[in-house]
N, C-alpha and C. Protein backbone atom coordinates (compact mmCIF):
# COMPACT_ATOMS: atom_id res chain seq x y z
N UNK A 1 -20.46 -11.68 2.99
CA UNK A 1 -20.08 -10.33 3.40
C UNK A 1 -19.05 -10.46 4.51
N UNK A 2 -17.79 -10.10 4.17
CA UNK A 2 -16.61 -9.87 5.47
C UNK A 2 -17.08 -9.06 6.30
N UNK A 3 -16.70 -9.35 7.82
CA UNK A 3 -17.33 -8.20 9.22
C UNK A 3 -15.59 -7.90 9.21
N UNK A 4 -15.53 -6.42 9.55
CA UNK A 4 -14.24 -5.82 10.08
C UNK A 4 -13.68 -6.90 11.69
N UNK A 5 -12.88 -6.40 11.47
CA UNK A 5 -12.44 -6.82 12.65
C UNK A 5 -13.25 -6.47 14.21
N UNK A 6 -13.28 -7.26 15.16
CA UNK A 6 -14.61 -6.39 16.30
C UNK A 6 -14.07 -5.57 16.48
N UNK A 7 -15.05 -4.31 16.54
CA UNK A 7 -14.59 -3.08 16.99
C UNK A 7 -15.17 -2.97 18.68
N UNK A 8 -15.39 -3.75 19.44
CA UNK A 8 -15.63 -3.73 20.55
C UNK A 8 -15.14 -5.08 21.07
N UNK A 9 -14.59 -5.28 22.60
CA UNK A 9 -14.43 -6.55 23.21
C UNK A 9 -15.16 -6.63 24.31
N UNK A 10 -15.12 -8.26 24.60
CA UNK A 10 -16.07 -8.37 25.97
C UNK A 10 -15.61 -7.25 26.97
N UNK A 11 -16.32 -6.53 27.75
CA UNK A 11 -16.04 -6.08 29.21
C UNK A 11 -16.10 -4.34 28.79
N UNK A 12 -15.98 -4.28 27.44
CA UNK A 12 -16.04 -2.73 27.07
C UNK A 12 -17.71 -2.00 27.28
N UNK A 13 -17.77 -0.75 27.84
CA UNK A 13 -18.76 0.29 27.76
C UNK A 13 -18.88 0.71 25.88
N UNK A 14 -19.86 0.43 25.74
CA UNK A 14 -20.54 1.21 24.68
C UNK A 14 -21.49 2.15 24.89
N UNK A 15 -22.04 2.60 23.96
CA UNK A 15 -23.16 3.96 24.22
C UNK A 15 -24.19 3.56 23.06
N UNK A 16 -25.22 2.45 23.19
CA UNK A 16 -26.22 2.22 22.29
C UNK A 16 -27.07 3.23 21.84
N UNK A 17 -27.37 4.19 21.29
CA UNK A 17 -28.26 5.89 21.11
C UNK A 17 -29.64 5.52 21.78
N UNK A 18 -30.77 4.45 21.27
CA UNK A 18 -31.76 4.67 22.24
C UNK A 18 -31.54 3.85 23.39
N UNK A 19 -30.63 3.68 24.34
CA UNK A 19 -30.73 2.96 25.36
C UNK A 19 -29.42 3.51 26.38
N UNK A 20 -28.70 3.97 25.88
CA UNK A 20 -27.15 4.77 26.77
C UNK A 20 -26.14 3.45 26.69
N UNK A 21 -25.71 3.93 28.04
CA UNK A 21 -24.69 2.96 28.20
C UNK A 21 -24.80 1.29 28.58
N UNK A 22 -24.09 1.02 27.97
CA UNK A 22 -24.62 -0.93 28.53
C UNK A 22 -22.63 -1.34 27.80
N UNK A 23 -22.87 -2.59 28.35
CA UNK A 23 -21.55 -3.05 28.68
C UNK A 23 -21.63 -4.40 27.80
N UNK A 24 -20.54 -4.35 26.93
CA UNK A 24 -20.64 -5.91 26.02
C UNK A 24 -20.00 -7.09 26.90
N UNK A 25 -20.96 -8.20 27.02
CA UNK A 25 -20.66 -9.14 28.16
C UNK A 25 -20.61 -10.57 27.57
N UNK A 26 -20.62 -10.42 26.15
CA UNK A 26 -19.86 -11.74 25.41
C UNK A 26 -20.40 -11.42 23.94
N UNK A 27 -19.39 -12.20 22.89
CA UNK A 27 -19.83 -12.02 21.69
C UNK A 27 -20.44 -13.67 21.28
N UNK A 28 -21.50 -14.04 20.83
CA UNK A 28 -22.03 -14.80 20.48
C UNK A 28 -22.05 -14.92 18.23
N UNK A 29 -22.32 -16.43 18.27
CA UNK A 29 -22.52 -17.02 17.04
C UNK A 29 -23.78 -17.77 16.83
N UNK A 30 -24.71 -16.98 16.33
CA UNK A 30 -25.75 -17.34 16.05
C UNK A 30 -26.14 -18.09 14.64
N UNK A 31 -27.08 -19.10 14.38
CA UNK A 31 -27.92 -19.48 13.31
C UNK A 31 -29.15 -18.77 13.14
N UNK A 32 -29.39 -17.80 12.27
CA UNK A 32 -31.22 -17.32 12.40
C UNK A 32 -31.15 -17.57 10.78
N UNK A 33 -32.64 -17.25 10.92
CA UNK A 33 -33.47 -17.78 9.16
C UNK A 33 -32.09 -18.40 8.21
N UNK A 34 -31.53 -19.52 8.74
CA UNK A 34 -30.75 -19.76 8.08
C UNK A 34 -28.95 -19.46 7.77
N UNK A 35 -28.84 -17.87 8.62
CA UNK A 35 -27.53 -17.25 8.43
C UNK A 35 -27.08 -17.53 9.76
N UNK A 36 -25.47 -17.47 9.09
CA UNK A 36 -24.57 -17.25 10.40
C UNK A 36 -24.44 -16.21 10.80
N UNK A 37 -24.62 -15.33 11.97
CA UNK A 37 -24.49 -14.20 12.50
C UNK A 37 -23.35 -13.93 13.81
N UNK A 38 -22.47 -13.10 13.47
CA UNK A 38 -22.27 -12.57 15.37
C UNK A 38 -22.52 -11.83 15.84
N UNK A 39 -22.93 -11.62 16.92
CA UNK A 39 -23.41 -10.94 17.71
C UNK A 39 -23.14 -9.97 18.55
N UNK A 40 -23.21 -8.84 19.32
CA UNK A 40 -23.15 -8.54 20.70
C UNK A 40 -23.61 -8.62 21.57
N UNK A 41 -23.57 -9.42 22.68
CA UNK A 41 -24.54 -9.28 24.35
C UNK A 41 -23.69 -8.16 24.53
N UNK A 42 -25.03 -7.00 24.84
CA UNK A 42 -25.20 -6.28 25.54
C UNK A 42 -26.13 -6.53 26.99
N UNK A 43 -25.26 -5.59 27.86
CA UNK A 43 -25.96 -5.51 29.17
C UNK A 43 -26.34 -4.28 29.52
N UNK A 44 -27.97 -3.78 30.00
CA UNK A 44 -27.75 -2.40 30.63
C UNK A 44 -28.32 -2.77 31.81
N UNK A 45 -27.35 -2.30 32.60
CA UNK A 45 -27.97 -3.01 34.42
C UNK A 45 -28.98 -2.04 34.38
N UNK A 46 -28.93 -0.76 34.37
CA UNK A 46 -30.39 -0.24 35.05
C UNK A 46 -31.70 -0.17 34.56
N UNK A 47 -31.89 -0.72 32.91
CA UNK A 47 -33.28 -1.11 32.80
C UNK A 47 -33.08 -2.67 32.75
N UNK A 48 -32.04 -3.29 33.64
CA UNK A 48 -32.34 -4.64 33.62
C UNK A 48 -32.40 -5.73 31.87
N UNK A 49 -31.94 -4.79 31.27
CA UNK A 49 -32.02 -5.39 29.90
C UNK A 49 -30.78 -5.93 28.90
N UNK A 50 -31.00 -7.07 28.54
CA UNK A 50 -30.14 -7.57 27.90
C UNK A 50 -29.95 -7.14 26.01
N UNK A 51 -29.39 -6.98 25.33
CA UNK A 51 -29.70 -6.80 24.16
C UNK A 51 -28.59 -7.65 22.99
N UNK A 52 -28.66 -8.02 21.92
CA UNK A 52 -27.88 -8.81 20.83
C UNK A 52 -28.00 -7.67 20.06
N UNK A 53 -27.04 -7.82 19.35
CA UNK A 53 -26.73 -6.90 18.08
C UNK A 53 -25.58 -7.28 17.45
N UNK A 54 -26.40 -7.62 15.86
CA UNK A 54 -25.38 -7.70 14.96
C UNK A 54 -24.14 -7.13 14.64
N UNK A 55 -23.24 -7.68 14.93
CA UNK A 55 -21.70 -7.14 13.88
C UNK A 55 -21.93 -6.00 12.81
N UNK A 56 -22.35 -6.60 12.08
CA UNK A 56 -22.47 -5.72 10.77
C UNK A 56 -23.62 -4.65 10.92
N UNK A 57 -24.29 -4.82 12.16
CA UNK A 57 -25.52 -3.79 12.03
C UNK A 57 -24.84 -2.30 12.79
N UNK A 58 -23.84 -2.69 13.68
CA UNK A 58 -22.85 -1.70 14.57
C UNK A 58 -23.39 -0.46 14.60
N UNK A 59 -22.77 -0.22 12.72
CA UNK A 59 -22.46 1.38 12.15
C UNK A 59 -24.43 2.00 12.29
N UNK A 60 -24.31 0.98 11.47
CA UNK A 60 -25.96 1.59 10.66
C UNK A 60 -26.70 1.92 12.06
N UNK A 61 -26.42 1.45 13.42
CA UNK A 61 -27.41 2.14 14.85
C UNK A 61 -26.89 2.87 15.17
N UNK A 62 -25.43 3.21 14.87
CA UNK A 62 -25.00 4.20 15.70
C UNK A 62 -24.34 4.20 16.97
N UNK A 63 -24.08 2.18 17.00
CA UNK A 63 -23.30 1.91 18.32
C UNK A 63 -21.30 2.38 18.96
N UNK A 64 -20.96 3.01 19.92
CA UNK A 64 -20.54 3.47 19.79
C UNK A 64 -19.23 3.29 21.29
N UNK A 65 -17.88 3.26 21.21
CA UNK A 65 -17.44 3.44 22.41
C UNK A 65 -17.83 4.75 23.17
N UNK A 66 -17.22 5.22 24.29
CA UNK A 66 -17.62 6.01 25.21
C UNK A 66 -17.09 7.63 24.26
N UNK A 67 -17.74 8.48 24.61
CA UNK A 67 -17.18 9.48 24.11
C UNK A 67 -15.80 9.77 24.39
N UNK A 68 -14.82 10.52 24.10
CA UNK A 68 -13.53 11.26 24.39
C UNK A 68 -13.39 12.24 25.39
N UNK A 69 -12.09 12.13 25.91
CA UNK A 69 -12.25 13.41 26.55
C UNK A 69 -12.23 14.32 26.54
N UNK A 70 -12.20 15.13 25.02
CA UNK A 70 -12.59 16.31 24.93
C UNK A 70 -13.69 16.18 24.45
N UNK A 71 -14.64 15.24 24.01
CA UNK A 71 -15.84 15.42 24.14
C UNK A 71 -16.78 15.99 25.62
N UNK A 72 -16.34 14.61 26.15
CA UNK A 72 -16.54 14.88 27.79
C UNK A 72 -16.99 16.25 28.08
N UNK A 73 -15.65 16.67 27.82
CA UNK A 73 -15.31 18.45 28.68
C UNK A 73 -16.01 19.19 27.91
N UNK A 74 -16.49 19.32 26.40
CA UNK A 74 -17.34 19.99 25.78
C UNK A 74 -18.97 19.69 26.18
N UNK A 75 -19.13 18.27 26.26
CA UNK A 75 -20.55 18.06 27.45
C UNK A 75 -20.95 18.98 28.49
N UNK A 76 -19.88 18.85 29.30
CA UNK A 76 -19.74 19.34 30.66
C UNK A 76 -19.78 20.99 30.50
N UNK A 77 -18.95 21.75 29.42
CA UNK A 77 -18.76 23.27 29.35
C UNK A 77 -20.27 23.31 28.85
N UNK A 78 -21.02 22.13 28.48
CA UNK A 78 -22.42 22.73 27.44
C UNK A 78 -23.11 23.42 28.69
N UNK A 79 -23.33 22.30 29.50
CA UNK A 79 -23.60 22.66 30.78
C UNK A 79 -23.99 23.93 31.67
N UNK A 80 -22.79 24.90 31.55
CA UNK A 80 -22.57 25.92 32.16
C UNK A 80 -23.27 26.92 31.32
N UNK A 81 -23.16 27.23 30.06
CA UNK A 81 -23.52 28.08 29.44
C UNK A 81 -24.93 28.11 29.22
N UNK A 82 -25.83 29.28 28.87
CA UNK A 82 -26.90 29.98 29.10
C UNK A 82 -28.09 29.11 28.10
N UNK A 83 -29.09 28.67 29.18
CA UNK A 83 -30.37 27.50 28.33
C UNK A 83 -30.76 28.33 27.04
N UNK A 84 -31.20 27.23 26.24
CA UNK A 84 -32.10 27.93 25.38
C UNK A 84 -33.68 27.38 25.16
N UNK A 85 -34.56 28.20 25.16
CA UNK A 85 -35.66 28.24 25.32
C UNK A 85 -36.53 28.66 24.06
N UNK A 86 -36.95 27.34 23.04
CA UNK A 86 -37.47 28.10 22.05
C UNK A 86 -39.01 28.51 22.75
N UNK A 87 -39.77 29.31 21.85
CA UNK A 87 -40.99 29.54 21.98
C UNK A 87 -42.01 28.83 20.93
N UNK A 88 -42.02 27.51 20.96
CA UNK A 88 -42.25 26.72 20.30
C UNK A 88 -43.56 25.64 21.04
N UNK A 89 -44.41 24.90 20.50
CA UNK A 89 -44.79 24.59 21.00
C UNK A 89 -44.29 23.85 21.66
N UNK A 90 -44.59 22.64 23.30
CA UNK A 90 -44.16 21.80 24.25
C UNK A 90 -44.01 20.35 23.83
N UNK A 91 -45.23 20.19 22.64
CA UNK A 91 -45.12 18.91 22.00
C UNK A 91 -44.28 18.80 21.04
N UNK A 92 -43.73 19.67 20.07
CA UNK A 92 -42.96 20.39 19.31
C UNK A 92 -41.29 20.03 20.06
N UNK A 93 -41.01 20.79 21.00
CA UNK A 93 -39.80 20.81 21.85
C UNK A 93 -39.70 19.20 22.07
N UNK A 94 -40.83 19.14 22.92
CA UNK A 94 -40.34 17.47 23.64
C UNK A 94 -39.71 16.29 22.35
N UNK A 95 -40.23 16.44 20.86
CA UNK A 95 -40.28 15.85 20.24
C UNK A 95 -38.61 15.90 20.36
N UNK A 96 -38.35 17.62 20.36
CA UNK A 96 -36.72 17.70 19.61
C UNK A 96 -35.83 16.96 20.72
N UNK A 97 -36.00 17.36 21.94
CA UNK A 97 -35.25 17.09 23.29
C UNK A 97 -35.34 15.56 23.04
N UNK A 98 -36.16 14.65 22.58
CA UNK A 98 -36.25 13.29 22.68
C UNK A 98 -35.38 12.85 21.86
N UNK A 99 -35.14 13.37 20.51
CA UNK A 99 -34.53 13.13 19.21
C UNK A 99 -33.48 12.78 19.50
N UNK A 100 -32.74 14.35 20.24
CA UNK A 100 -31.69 14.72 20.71
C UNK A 100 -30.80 13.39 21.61
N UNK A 101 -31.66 13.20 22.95
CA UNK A 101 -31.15 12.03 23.52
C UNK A 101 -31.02 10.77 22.90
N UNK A 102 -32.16 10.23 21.72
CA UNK A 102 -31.63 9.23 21.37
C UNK A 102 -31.04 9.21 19.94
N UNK A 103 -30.27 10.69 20.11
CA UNK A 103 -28.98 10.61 18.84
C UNK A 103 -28.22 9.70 19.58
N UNK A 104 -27.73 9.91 20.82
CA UNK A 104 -26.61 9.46 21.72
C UNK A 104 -25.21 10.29 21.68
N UNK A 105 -25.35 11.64 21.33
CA UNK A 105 -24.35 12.51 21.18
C UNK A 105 -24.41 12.94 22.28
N UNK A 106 -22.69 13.14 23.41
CA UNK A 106 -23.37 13.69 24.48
C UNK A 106 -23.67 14.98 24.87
N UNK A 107 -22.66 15.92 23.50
CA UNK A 107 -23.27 17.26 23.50
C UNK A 107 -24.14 17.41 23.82
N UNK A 108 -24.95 16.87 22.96
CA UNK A 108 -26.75 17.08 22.50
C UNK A 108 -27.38 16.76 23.81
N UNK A 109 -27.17 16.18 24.57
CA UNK A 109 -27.79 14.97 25.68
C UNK A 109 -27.63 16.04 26.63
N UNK A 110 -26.46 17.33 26.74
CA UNK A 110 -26.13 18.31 27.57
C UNK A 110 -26.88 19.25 27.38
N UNK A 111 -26.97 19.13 26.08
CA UNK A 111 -27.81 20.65 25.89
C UNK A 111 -29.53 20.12 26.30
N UNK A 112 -29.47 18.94 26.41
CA UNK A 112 -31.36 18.76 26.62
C UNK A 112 -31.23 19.21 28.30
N UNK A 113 -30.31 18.19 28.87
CA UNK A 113 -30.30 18.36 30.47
C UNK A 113 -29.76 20.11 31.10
N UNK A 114 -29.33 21.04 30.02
CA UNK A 114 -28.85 22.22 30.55
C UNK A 114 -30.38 23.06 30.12
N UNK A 115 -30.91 22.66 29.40
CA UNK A 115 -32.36 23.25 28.71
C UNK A 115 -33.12 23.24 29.99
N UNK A 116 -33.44 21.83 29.88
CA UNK A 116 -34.30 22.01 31.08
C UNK A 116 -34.91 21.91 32.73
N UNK A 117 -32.97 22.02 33.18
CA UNK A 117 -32.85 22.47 34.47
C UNK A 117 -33.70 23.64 34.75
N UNK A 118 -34.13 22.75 36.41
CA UNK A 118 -34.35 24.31 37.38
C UNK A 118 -33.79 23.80 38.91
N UNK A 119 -33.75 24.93 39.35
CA UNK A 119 -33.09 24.80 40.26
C UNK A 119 -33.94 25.06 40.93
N UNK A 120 -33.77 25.00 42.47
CA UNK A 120 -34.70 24.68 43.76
C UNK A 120 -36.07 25.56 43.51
N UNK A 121 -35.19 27.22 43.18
CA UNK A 121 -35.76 28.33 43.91
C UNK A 121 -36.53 29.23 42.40
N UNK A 122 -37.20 28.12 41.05
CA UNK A 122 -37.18 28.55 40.00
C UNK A 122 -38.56 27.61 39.44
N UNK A 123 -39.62 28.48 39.25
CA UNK A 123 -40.82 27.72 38.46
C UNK A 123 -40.74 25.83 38.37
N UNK A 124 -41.76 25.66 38.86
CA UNK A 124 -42.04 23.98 38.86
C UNK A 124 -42.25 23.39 37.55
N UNK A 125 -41.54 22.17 37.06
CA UNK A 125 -41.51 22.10 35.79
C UNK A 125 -42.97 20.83 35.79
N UNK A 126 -43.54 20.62 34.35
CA UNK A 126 -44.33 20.03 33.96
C UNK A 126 -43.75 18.61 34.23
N UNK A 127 -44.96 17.71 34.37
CA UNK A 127 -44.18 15.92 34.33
C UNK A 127 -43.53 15.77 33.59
N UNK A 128 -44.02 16.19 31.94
CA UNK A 128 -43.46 15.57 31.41
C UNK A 128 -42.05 16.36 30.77
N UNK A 129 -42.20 17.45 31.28
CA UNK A 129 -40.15 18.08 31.19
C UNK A 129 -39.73 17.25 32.31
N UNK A 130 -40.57 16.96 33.25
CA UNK A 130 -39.61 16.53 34.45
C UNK A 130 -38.91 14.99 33.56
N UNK A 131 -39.62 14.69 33.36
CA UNK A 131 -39.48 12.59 33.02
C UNK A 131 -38.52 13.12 31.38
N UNK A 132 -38.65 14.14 31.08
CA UNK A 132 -37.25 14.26 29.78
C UNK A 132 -36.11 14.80 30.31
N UNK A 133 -36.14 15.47 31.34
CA UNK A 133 -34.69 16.00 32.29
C UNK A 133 -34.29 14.97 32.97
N UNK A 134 -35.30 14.35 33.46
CA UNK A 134 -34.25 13.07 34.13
C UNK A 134 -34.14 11.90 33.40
N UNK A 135 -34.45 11.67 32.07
CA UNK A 135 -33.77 10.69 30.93
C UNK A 135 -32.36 11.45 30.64
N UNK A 136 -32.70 12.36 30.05
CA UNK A 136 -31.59 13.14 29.68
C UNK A 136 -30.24 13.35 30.60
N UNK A 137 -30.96 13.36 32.02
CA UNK A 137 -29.60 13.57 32.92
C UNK A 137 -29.10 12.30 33.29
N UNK A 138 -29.96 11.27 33.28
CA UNK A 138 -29.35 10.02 33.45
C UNK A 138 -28.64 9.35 32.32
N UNK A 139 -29.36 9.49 31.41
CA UNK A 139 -28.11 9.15 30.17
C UNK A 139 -26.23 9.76 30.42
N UNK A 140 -26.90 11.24 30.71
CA UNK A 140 -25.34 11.88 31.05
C UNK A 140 -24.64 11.18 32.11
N UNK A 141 -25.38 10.97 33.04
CA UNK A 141 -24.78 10.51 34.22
C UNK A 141 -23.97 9.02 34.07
N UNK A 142 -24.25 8.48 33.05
CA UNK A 142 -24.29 7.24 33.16
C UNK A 142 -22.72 7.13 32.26
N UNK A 143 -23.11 7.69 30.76
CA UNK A 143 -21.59 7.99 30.56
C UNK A 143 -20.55 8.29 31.09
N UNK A 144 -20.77 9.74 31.63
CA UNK A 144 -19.73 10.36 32.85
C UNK A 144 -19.06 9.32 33.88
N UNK A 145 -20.32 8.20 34.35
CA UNK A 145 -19.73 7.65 35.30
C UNK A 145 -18.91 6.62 34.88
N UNK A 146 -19.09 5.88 33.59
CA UNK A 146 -18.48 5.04 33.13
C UNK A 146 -17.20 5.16 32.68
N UNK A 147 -17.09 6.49 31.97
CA UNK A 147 -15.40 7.36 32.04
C UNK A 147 -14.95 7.72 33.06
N UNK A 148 -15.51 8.09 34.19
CA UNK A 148 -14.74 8.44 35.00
C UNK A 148 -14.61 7.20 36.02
N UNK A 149 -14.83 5.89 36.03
CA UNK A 149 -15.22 4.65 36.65
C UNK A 149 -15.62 5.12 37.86
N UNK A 150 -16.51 5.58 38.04
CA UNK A 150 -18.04 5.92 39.14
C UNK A 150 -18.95 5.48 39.24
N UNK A 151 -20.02 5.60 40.15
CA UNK A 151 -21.24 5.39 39.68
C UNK A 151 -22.35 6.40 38.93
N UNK A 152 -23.10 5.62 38.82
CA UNK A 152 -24.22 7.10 38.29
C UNK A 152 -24.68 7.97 39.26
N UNK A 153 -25.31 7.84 40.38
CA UNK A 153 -25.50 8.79 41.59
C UNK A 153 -24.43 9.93 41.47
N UNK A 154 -22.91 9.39 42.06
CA UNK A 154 -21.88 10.52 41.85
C UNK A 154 -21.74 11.13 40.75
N UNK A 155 -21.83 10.47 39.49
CA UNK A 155 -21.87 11.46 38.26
C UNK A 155 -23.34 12.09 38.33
N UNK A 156 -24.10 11.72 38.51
CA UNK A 156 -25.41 13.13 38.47
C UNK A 156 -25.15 14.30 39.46
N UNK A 157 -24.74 13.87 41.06
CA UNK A 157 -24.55 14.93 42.15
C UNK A 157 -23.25 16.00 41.26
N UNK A 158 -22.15 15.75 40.26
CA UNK A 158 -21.49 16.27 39.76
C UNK A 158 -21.86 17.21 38.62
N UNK A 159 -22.82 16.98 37.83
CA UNK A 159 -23.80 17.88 36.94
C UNK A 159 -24.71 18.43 37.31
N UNK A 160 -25.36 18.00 38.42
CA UNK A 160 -26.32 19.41 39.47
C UNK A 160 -25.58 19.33 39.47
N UNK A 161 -24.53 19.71 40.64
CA UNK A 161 -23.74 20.77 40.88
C UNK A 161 -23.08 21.81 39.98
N UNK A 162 -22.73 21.18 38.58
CA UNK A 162 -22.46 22.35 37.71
C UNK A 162 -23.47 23.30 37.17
N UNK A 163 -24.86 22.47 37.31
CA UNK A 163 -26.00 23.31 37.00
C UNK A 163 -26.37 24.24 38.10
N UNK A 164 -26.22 24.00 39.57
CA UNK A 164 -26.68 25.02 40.40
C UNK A 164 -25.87 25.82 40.17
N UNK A 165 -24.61 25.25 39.65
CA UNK A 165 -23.42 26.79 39.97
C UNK A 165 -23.82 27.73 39.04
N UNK A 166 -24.01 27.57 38.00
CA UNK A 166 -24.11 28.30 36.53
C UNK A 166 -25.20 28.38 36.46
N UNK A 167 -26.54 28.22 36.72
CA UNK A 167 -27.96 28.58 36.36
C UNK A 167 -28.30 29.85 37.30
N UNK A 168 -27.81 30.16 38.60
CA UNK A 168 -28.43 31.21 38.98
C UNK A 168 -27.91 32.31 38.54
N UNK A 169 -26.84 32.56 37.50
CA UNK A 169 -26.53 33.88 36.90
C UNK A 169 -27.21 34.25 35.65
N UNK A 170 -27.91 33.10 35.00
CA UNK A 170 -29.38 33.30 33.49
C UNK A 170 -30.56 33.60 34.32
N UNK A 171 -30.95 33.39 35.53
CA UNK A 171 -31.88 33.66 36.39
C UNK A 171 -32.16 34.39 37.85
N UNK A 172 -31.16 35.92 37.19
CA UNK A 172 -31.15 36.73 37.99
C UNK A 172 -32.75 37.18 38.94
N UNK A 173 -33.23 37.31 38.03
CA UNK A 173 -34.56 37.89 38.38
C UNK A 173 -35.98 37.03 37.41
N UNK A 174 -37.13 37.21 38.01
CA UNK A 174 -37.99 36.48 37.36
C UNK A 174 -38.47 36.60 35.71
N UNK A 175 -37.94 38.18 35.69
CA UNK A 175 -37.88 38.46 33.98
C UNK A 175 -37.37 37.64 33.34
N UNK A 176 -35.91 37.24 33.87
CA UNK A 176 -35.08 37.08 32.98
C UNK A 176 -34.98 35.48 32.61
N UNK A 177 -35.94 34.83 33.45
CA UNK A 177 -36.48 33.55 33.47
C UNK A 177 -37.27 33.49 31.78
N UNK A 178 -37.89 34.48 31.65
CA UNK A 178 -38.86 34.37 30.53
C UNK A 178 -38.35 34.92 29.37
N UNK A 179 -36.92 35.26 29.49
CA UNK A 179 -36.38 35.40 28.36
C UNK A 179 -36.08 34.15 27.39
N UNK A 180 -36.58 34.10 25.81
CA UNK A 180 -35.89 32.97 25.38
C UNK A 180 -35.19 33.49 23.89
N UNK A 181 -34.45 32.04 23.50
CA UNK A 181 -33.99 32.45 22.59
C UNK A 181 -34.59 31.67 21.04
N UNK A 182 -34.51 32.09 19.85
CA UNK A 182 -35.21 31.10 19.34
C UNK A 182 -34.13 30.89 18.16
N UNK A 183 -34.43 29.76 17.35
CA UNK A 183 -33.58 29.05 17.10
C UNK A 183 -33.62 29.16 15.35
């Protein structure tokens, strides 16, 4: 079986779907059960994890360079605009919000982290929305920072901030908190 030409080189950001961003830090030639394989080292510094991945397996995971910049800016506009809130069950939701992040789309990854923002002065969220808002926002963050060559800290303080700006006008009043939309 011919491999295309690499579609990634050492030192490039990729976007692995269940794991975010990690950085290819050499291509390797392996022997397993017999076959010749190449490889990718992957690196993701912040779970400390190294990962290989086949050439030819690329497409079929869904591995991917960094989004575009009009992706980007469509992330970022997801952002601003008004959450949606099914009335669905929580185990139900979490399932979708999880899906969502490890599509590795960063739309999608916007719309989980614009879902389930709150802001200071707005109902305390459950652990476990909390521990899917901050996967979700760190995935974002992590892209963002890698396009914009930042770190992740500054790219998250940059998405709160688009979320404080734009969330207190869907949450005028406590009604309007309990408005949802369904899907």
């Amino acid at each position: 079986m011919a491999t295309k030409a690499n579609a990634f080189d050492v030192g490039d950001y990729v976007v692995y779907p269940k794991h975010g961003v990690g950085r290819v830090i050499e291509l390797q030639k392996q022997e397993i059960a017999g076959m010749q394989l190449e490889l990718y080292v992957l690196r993701f510094e912040k779970e400390r994890m190294t990962l290989r991945v086949p050439v030819n397996k690329v497409e079929s995971i869904g591995m991917r360079k960094l989004s575009s910049d009009k992706t980007l800016r469509e992330a970022l506009d997801t952002l601003t605009l008004k959450p949606k809130v099914k009335r669905t069950m929580w185990s139900r939701r979490a399932q979708e919000y999880e899906a969502k992040i490890n599509s590795g789309d960063l739309v999608s990854i916007a719309e989980v982290t614009r879902d389930l923002f709150r802001a200071d002065d707005q109902p305390e969220q459950s652990y476990s929305e909390r521990q899917i808002f901050e996967a979700a926002s760190s995935r974002l963050a992590r892209e963002l920072a890698a396009m914009e060559k930042t770190d992740e800290p500054t790219a998250l303080k940059k998405i709160l901030a688009i979320l404080n700006e734009h969330a207190p006008k869907y949450y005028d009043s406590p009604e309007s908190a309990e408005t949802t939309e369904t899907a």
